[in-house]
C-alpha atoms as a PDB file:
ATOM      1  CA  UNK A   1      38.371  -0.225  24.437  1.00  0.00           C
ATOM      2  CA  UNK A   2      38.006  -2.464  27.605  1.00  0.00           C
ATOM      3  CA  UNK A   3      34.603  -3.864  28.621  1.00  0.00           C
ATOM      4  CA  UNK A   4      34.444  -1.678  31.847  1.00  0.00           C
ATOM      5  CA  UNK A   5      34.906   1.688  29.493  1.00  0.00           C
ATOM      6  CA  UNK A   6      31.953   0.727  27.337  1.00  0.00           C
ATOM      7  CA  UNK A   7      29.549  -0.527  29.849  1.00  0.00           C
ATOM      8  CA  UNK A   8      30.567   2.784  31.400  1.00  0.00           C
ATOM      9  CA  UNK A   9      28.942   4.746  28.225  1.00  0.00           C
ATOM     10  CA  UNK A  10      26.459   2.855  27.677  1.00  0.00           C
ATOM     11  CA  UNK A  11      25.166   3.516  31.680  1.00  0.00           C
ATOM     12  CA  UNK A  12      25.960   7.087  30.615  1.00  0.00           C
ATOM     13  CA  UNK A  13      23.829   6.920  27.453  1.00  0.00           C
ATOM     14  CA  UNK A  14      21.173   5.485  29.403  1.00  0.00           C
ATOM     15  CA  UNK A  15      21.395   7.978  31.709  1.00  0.00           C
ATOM     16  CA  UNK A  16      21.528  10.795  29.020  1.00  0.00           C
ATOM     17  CA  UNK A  17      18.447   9.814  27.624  1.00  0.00           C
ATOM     18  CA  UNK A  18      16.236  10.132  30.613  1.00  0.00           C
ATOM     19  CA  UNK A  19      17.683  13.623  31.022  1.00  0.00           C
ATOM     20  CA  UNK A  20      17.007  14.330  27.853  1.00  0.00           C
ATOM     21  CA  UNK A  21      13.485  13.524  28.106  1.00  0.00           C
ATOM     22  CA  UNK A  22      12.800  15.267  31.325  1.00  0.00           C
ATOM     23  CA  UNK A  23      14.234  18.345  30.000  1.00  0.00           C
ATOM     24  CA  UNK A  24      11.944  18.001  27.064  1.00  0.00           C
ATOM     25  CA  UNK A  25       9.059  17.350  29.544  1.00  0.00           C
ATOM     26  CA  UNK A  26       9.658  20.528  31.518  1.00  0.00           C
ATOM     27  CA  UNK A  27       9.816  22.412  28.052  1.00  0.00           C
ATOM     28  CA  UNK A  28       7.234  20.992  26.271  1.00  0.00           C
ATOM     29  CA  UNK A  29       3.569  20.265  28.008  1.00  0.00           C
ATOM     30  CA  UNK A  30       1.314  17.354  26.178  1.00  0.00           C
ATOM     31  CA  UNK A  31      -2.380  17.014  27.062  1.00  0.00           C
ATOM     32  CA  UNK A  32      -2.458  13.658  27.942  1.00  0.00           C
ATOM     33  CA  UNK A  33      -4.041  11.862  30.577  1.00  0.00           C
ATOM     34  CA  UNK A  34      -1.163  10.627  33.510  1.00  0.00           C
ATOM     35  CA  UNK A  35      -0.215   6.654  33.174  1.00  0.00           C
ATOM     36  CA  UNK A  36       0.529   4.728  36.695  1.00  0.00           C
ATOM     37  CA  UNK A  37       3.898   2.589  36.960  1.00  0.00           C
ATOM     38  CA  UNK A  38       4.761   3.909  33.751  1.00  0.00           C
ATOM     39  CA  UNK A  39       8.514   4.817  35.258  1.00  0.00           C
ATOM     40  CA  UNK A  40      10.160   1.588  35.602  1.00  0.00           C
ATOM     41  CA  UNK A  41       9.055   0.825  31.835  1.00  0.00           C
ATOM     42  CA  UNK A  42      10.550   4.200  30.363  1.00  0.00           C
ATOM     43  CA  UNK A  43      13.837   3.382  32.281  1.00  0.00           C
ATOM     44  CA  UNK A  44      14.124  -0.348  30.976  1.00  0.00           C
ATOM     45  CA  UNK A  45      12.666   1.114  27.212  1.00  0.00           C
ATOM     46  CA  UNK A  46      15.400   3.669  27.493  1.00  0.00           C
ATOM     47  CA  UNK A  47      18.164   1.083  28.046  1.00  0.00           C
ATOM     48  CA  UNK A  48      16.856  -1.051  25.374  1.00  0.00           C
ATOM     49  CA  UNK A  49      17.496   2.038  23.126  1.00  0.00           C
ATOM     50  CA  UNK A  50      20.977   3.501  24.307  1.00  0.00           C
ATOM     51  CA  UNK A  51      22.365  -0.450  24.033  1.00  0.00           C
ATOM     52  CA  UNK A  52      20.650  -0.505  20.101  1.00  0.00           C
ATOM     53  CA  UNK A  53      21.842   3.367  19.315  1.00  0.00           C
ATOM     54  CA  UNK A  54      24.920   3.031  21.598  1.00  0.00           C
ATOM     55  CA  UNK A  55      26.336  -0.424  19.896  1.00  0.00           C
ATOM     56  CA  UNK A  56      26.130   1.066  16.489  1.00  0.00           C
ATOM     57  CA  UNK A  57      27.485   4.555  17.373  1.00  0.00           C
ATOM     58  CA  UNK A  58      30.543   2.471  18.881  1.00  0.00           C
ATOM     59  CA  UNK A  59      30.577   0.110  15.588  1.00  0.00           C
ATOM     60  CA  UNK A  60      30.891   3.298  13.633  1.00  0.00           C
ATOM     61  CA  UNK A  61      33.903   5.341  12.472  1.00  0.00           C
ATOM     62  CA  UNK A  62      31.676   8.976  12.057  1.00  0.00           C
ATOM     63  CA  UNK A  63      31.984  11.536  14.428  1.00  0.00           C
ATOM     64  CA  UNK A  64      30.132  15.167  15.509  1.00  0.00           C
ATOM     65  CA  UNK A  65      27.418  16.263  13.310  1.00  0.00           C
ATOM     66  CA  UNK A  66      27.207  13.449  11.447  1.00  0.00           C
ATOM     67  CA  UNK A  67      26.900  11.055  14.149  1.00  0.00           C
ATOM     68  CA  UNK A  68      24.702  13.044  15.748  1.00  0.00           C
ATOM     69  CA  UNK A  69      22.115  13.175  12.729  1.00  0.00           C
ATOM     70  CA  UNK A  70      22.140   9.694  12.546  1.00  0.00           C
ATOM     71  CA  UNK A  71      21.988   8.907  15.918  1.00  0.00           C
ATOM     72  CA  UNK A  72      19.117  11.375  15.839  1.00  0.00           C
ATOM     73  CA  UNK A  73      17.376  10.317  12.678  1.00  0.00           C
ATOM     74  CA  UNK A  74      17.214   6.788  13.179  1.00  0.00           C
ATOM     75  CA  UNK A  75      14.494   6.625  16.742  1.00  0.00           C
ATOM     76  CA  UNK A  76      12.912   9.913  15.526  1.00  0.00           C
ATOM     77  CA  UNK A  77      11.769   9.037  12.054  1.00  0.00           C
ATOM     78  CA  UNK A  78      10.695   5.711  13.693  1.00  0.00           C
ATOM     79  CA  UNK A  79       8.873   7.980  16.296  1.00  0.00           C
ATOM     80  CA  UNK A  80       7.450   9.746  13.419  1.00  0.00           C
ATOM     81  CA  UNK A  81       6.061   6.737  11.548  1.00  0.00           C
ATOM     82  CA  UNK A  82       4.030   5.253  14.611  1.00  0.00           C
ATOM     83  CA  UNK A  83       2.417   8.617  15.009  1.00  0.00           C
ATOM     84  CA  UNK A  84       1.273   8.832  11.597  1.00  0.00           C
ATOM     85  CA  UNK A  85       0.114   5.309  11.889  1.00  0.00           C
ATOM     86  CA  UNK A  86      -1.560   6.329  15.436  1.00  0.00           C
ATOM     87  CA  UNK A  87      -3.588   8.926  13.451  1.00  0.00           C
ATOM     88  CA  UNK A  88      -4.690   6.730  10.862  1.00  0.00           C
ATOM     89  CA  UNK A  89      -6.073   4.017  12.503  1.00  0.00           C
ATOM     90  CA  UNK A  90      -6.401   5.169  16.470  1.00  0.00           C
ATOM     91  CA  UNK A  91      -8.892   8.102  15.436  1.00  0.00           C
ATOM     92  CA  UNK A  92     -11.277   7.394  18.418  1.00  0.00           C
ATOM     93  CA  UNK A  93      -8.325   7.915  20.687  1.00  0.00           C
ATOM     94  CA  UNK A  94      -8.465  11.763  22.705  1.00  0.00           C
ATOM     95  CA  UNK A  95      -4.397  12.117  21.972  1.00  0.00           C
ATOM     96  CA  UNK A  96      -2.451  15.289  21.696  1.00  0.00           C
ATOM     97  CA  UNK A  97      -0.548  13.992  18.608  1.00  0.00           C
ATOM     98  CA  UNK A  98       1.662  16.962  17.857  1.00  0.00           C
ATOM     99  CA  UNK A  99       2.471  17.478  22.065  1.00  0.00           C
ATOM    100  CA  UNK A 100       4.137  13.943  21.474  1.00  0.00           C
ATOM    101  CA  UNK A 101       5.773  14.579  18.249  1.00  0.00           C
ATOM    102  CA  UNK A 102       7.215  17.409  19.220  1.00  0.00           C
ATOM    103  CA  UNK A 103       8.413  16.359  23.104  1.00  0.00           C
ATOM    104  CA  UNK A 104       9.690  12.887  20.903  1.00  0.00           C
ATOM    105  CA  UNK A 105      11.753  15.020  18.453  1.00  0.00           C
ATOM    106  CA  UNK A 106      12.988  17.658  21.384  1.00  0.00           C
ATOM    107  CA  UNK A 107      14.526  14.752  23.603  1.00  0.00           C
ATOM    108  CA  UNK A 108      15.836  12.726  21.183  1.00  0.00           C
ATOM    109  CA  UNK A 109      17.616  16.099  19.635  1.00  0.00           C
ATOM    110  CA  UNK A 110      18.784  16.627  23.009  1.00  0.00           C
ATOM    111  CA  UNK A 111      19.711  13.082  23.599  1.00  0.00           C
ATOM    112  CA  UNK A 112      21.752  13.033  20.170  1.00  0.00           C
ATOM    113  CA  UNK A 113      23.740  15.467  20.903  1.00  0.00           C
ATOM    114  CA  UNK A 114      24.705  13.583  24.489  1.00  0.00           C
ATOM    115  CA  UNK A 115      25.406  10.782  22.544  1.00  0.00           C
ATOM    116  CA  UNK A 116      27.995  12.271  20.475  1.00  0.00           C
ATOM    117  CA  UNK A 117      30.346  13.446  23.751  1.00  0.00           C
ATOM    118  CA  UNK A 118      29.570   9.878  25.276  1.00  0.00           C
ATOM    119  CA  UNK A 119      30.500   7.626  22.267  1.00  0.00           C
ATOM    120  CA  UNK A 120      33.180   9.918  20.154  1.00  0.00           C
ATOM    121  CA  UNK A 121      36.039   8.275  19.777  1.00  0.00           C
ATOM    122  CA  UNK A 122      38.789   7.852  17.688  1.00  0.00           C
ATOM    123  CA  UNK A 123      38.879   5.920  14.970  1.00  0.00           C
ATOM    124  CA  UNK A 124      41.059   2.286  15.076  1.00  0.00           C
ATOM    125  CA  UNK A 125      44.068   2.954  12.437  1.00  0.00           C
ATOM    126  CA  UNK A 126      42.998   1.366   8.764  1.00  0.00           C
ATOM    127  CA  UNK A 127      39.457   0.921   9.876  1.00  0.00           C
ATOM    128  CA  UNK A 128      38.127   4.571   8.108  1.00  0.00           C
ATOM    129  CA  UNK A 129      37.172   2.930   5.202  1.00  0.00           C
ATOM    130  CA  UNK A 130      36.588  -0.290   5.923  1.00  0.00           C
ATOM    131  CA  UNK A 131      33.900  -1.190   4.639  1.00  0.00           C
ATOM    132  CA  UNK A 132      31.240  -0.320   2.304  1.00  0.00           C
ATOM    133  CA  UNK A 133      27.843  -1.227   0.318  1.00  0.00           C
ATOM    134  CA  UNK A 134      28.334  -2.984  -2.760  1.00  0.00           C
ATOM    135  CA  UNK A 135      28.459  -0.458  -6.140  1.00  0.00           C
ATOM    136  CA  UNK A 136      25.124  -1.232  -7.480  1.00  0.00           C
ATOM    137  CA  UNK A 137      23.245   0.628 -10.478  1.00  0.00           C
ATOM    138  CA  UNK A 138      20.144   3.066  -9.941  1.00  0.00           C
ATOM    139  CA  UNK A 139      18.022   0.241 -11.185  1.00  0.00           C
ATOM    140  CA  UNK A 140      19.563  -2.049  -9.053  1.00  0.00           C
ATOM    141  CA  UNK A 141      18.980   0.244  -6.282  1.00  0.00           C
ATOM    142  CA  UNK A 142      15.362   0.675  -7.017  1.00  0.00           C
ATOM    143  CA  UNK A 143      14.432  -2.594  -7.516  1.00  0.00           C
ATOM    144  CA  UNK A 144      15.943  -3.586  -4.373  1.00  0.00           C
ATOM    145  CA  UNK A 145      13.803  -1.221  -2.449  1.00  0.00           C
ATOM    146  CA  UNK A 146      10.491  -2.178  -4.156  1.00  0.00           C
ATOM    147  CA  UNK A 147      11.201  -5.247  -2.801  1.00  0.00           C
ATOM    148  CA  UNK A 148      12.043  -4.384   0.653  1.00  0.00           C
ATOM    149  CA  UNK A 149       9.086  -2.226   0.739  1.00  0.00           C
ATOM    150  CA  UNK A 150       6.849  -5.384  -0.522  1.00  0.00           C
ATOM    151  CA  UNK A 151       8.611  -7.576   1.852  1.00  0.00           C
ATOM    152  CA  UNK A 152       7.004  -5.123   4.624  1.00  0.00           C
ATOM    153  CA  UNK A 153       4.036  -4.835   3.541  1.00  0.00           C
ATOM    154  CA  UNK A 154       3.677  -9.149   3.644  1.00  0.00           C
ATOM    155  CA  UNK A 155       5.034  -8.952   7.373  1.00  0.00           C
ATOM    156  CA  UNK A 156       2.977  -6.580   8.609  1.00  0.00           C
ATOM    157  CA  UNK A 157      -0.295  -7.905   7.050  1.00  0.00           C
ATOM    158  CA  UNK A 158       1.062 -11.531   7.738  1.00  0.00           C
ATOM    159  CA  UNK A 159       1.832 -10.331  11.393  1.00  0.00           C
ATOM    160  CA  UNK A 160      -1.482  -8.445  11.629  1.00  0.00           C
ATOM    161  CA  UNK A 161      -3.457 -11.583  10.245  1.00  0.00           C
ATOM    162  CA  UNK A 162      -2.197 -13.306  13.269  1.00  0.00           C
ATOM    163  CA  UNK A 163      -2.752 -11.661  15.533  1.00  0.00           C
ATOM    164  CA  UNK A 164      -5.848  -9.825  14.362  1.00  0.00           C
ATOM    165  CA  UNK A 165      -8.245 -12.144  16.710  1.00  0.00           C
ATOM    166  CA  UNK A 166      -6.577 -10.836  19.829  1.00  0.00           C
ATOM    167  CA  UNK A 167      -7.353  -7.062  19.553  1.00  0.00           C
ATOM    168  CA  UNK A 168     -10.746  -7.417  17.025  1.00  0.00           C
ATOM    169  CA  UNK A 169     -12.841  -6.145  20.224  1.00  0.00           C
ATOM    170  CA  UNK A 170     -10.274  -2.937  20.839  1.00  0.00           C
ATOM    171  CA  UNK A 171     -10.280  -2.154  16.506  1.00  0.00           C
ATOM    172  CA  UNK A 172     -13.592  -2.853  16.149  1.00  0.00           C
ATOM    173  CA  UNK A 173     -14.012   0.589  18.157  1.00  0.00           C
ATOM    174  CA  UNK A 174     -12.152   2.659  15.949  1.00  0.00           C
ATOM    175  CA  UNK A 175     -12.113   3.688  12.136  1.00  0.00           C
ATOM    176  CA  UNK A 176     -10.160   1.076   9.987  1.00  0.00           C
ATOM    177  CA  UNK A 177      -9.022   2.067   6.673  1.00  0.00           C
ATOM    178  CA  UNK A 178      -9.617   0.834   3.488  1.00  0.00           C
ATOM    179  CA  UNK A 179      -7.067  -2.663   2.676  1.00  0.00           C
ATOM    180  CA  UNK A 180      -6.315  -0.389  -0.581  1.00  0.00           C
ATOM    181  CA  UNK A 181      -5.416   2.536   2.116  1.00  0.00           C
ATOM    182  CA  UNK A 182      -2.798   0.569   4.424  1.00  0.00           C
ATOM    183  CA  UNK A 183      -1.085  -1.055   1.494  1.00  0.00           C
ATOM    184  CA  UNK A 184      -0.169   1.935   0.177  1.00  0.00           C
ATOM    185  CA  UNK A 185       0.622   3.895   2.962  1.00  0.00           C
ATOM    186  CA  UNK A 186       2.885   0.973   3.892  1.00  0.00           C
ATOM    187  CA  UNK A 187       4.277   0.311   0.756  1.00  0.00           C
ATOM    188  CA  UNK A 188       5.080   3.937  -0.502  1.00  0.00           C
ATOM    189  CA  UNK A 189       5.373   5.851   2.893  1.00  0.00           C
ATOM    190  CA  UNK A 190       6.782   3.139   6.065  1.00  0.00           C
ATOM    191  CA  UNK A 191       8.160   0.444   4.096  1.00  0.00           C
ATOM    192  CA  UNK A 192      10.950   2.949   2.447  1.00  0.00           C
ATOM    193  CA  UNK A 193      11.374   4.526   4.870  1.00  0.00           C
ATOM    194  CA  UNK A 194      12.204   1.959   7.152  1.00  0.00           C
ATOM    195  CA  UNK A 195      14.030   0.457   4.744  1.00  0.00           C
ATOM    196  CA  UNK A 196      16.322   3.949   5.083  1.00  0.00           C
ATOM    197  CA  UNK A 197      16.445   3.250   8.744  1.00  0.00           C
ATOM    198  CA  UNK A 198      17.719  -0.312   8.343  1.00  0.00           C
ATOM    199  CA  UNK A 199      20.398   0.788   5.540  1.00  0.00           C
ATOM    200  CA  UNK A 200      21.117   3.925   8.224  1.00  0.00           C
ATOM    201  CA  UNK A 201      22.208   1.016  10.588  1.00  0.00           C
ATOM    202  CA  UNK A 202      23.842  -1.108   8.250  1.00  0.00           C
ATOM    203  CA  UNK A 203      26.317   1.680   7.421  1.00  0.00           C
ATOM    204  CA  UNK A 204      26.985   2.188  10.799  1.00  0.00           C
ATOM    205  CA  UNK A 205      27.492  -1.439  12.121  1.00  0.00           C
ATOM    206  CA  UNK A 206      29.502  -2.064   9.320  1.00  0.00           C
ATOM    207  CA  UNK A 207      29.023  -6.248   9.408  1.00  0.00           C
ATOM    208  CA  UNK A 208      28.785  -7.723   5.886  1.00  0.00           C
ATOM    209  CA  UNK A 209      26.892 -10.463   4.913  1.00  0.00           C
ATOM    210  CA  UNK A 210      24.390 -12.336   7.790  1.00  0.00           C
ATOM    211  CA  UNK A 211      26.190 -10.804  10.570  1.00  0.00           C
ATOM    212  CA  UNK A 212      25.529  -7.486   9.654  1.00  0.00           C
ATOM    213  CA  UNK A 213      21.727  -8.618   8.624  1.00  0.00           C
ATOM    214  CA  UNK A 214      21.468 -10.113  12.408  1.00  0.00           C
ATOM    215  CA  UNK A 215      22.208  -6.689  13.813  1.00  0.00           C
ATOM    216  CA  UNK A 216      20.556  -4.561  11.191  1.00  0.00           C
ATOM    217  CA  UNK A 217      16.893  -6.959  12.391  1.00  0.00           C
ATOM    218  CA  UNK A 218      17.735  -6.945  15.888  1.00  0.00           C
ATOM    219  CA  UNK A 219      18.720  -3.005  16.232  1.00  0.00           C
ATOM    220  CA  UNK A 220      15.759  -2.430  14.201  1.00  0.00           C
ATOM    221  CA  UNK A 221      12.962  -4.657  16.398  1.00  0.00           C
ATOM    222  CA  UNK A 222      14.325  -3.176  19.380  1.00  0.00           C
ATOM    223  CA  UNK A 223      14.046   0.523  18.186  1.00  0.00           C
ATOM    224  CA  UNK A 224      10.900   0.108  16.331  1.00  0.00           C
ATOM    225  CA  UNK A 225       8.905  -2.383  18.784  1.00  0.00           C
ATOM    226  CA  UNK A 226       9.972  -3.567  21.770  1.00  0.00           C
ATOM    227  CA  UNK A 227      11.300  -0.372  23.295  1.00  0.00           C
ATOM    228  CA  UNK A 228       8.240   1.949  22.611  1.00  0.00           C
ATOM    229  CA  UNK A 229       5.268  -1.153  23.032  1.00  0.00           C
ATOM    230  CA  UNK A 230       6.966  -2.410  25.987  1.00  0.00           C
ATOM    231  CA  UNK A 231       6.098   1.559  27.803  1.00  0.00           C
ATOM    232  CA  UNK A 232       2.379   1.801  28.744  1.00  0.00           C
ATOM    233  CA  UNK A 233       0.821   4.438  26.914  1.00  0.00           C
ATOM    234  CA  UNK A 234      -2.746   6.143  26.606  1.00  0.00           C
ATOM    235  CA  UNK A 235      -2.893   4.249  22.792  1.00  0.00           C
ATOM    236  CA  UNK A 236      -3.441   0.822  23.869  1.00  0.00           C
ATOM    237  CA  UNK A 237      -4.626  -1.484  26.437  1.00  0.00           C
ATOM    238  CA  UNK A 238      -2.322  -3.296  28.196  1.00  0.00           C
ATOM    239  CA  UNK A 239      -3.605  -6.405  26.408  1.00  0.00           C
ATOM    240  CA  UNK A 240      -3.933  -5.001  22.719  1.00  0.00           C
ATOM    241  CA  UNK A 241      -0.199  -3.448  24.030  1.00  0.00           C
ATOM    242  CA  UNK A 242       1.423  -6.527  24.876  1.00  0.00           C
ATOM    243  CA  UNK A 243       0.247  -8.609  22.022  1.00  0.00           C
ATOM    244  CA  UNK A 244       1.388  -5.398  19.807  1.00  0.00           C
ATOM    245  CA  UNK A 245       4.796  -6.045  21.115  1.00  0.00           C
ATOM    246  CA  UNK A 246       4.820  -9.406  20.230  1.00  0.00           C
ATOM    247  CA  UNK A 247       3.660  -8.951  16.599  1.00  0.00           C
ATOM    248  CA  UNK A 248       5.609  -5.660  15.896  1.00  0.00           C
ATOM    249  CA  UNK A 249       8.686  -7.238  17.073  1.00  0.00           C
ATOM    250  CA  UNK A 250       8.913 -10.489  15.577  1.00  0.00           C
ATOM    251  CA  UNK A 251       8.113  -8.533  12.001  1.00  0.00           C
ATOM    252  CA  UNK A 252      10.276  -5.888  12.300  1.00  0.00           C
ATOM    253  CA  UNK A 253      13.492  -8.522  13.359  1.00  0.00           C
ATOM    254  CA  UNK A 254      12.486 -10.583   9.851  1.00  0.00           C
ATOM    255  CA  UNK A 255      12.140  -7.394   7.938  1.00  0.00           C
ATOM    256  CA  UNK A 256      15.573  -5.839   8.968  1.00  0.00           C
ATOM    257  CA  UNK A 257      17.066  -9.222   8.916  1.00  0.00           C
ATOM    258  CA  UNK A 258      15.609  -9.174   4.809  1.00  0.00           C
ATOM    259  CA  UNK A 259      16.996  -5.142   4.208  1.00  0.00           C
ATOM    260  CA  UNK A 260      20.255  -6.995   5.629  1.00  0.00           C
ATOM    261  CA  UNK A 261      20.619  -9.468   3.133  1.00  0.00           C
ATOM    262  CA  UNK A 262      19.338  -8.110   0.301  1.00  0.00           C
ATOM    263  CA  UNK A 263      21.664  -4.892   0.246  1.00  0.00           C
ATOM    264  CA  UNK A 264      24.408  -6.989   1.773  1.00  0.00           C
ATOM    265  CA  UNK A 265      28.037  -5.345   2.260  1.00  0.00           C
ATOM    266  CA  UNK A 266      31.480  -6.302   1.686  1.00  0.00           C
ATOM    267  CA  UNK A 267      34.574  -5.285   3.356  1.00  0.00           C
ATOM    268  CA  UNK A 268      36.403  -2.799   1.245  1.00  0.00           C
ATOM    269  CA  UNK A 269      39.674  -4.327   0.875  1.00  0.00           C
ATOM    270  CA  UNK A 270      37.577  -7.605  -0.387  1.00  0.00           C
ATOM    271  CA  UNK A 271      35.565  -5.070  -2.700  1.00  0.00           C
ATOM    272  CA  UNK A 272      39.420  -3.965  -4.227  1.00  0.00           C
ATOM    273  CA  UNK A 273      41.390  -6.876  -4.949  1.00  0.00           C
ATOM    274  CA  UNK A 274      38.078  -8.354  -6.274  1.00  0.00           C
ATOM    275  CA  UNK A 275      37.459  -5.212  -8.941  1.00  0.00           C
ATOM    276  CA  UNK A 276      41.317  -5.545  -9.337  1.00  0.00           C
ATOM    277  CA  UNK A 277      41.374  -9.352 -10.245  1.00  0.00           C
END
């Protein structure tokens, strides 16, 4: 594929995406309050995310449904996770939490399927199977995400912790939870699940070893925190907003960057002659 072709779908994706949300705007009203100059910000946020969604889709050899669940999945369950963490701690905030879940979930449905017709293609001859994760035991499995989850937990307090002096005024307005509370909703509920999200990418970029880490934290900081902190929203200040990007980001590039190179990947034909040495 020539470099004019796939800047070509990626301006399409872009431009998919918007649709996609105004169409979920027109069916779905949320009651909340109108943000100024909030336009140019959703268009560069929603370039940010067709170049993060559209590179993998491109890197990987699925097609139809199962592209489109994936290419679905992966900005809605992030979606998700920073609306259950707006209810826990933003609980002084007037926000119509389920009119944004459900307008999120609506356009990027919509988008998804977009992406499919933009980025199907077929697949390069030999490269089906390709690569794939190494064959690990359950325990190995398990132990792996424990410590991925863990691993988040330390960035985001460490990140937090840094940061923390910056936003005390805004927090010290609402309701923080117990440390006992975010520890374990991080640890059992975001951290695996994000870890999902990273492995999600991993599988679909395909990269082994600190290549495919690279891409797996830089996908996953601008999907998780630099497209949806860099959008003004009713949330946050601009201030608290901006130094939110800043922490979320650099966190969530070191975690997926970890997820990379922990679960690691090797190309299949390595995996072969290896198992048949």
């Amino acid at each position: 594929m020539n470099a004019g072709k796939t800047i070509l779908r990626f301006i399409l994706a872009w431009i998919a995406l918007l649709a996609a949300q105004m169409l979920a705007g027109m069916l779905i009203h949320v009651n909340n309050p109108p943000l100024p100059n909030v336009i140019r910000w959703l268009l560069l946020s929603n370039a940010l995310v067709a170049l993060a969604l559209g590179t993998a889709a491109l890197r990987c050899e699925w097609k139809g449904l199962k592209l489109g669940l994936a290419l679905f999945a992966i900005p809605a369950a992030i979606e998700t996770l920073n609306l259950v963490e707006g209810v826990v701690f933003l609980t002084n905030v007037k926000i119509d939490w389920r009119g944004v879940f459900a307008i999120t979930a609506v356009g990027y449905a919509i988008a998804a399927v977009l992406f499919v017709i933009i980025f199907s293609r077929k697949s390069p001859a030999g490269r089906e199977n390709d690569w794939t994760f190494p064959e690990r035991t359950s325990l190995q499995n398990l132990w792996r995400l424990a410590f991925c989850s863990a691993a988040y937990v330390f960035f985001y307090l460490l990140a937090g912790m840094i940061i923390f002096p910056f936003v005390r005024d805004f927090y010290a307005t609402q309701h923080i939870p117990s440390m006992g509370r975010i520890v374990l909703l991080q640890f059992c509920f975001r951290g695996p699940v994000f870890v999902l999200i990273c492995l999600l990418l991993m599988r679909m970029f395909r990269l082994p070893g600190l290549s495919g880490a690279l891409a797996v934290g830089l996908a996953f900081s601008l999907l998780s925190g630099v497209a949806i902190l860099i959008i003004p929203n009713p949330f946050f200040p601009d201030a608290v907003r901006w130094v939110h990007l800043c922490e979320v980001s650099s966190s969530n590039f070191v975690f997926g960057c970890v997820v990379g190179w922990v679960w690691g990947g090797t190309p299949m034909v390595a995996h072969r002659v290896t198992a048949l040495a």
